[in-house]
C-alpha atoms as a PDB file:
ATOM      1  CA  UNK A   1      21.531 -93.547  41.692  1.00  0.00           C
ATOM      2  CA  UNK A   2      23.054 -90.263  41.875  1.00  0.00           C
ATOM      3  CA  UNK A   3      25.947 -89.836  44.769  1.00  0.00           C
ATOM      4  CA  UNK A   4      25.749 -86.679  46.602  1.00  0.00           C
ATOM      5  CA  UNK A   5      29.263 -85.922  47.598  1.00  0.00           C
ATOM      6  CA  UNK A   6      31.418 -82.338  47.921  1.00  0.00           C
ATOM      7  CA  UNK A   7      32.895 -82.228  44.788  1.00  0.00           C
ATOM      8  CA  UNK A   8      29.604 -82.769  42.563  1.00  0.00           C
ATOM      9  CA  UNK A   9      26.163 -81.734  42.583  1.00  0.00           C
ATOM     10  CA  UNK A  10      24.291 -80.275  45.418  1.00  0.00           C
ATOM     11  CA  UNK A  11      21.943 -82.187  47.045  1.00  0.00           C
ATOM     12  CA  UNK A  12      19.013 -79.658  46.146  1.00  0.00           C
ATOM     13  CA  UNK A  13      19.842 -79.159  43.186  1.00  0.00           C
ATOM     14  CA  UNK A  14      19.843 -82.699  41.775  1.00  0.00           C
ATOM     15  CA  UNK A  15      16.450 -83.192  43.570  1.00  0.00           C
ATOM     16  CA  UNK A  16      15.188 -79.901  41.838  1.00  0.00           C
ATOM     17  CA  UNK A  17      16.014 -81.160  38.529  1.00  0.00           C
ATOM     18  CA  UNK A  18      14.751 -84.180  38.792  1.00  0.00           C
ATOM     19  CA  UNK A  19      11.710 -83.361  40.632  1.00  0.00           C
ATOM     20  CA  UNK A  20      10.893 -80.721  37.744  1.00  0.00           C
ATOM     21  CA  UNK A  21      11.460 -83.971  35.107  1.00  0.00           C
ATOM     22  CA  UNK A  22       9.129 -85.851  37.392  1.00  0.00           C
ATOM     23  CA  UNK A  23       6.260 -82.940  37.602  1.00  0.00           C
ATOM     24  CA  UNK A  24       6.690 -82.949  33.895  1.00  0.00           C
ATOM     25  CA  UNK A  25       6.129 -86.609  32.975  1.00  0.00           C
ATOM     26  CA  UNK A  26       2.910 -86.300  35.173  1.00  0.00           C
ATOM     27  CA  UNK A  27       1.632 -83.687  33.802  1.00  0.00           C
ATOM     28  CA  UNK A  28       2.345 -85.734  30.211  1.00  0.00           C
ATOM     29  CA  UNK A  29       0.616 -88.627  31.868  1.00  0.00           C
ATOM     30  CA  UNK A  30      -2.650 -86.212  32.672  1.00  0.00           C
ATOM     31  CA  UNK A  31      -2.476 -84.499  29.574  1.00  0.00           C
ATOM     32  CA  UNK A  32      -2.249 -87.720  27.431  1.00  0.00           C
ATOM     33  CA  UNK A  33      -5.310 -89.184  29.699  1.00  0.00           C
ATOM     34  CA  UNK A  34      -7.243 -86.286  28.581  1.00  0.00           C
ATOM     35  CA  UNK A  35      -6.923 -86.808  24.761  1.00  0.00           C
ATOM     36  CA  UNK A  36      -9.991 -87.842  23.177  1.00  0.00           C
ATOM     37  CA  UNK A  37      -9.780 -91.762  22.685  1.00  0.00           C
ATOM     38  CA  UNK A  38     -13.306 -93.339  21.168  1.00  0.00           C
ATOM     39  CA  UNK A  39     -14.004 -95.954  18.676  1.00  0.00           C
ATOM     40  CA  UNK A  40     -15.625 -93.953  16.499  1.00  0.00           C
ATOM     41  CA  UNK A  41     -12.389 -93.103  15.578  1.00  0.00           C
ATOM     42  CA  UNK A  42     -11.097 -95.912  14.228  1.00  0.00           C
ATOM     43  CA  UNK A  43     -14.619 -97.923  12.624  1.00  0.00           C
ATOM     44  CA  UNK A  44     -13.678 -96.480   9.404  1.00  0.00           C
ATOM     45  CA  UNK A  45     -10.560 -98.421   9.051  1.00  0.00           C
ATOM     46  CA  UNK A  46     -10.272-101.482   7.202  1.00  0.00           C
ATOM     47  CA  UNK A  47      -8.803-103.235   9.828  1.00  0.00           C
ATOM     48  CA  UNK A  48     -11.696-104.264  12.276  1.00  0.00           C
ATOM     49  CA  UNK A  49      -9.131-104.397  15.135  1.00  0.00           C
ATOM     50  CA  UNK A  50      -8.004-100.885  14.309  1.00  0.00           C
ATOM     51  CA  UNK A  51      -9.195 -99.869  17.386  1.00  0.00           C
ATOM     52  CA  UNK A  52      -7.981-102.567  19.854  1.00  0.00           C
ATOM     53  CA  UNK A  53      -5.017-101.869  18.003  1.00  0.00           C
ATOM     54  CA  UNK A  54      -5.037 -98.231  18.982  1.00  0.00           C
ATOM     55  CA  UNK A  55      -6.250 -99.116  22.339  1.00  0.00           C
ATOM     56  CA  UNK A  56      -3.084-101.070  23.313  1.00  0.00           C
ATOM     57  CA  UNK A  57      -0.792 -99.222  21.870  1.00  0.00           C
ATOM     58  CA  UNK A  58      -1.978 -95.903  24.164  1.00  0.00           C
ATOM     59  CA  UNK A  59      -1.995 -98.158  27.353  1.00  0.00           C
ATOM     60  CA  UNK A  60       1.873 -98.779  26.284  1.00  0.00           C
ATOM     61  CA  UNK A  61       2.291 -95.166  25.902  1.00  0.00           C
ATOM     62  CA  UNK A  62       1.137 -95.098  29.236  1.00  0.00           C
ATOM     63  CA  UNK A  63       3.115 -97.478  30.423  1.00  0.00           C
ATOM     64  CA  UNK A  64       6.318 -96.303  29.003  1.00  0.00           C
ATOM     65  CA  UNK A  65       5.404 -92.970  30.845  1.00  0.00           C
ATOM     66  CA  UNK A  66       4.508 -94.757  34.102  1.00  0.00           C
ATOM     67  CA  UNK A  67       8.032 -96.351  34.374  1.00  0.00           C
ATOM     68  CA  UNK A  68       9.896 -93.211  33.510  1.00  0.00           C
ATOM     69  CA  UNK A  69       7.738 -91.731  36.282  1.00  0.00           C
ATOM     70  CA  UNK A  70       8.453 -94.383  38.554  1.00  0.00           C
ATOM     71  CA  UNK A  71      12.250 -93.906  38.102  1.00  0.00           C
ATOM     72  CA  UNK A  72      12.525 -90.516  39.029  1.00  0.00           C
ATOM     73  CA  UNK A  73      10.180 -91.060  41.998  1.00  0.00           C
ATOM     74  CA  UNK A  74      12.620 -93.484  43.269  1.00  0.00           C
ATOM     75  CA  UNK A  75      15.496 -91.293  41.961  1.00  0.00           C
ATOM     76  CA  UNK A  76      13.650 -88.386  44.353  1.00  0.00           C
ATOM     77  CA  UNK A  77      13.552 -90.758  47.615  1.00  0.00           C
ATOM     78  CA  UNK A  78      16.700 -92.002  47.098  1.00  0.00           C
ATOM     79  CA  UNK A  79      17.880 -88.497  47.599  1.00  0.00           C
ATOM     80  CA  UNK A  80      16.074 -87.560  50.657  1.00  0.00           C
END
């Protein structure tokens, strides 16, 4: 965690920066949510687990997102 001290960054601005990286890794989180994601994509693949495939590999996506989230959330209260 980031040490807020005289001769480094201020305060607000470390908790502006990363409060913009945090706003911006939930909007990716919405944004990916929002991408189409249906089976009908994936039945014409010759691998009949094509789509459970697909389907885990977006909730690790998601998950990947969610920690980096996480981080800067407790990055954010940390600072206050």
């Amino acid at each position: 965690m980031p040490t807020v001290h005289l001769n480094g960054t201020s305060r607000r601005m470390l908790t502006d920066g990363y409060l913009a990286a945090h706003d911006a890794v939930q909007n990716a989180i919405e944004r990916l949510a929002k991408v189409e994601f249906h089976p009908r994509d994936y039945y014409v693949h010759k691998d009949p687990d094509a789509y459970s495939k697909a389907r885990a590999e977006r909730d690790e996506q998601f998950a990947k997102l969610e920690a980096v989230r996480a981080d800067l959330q407790a990055i954010l209260e940390h600072l206050s």
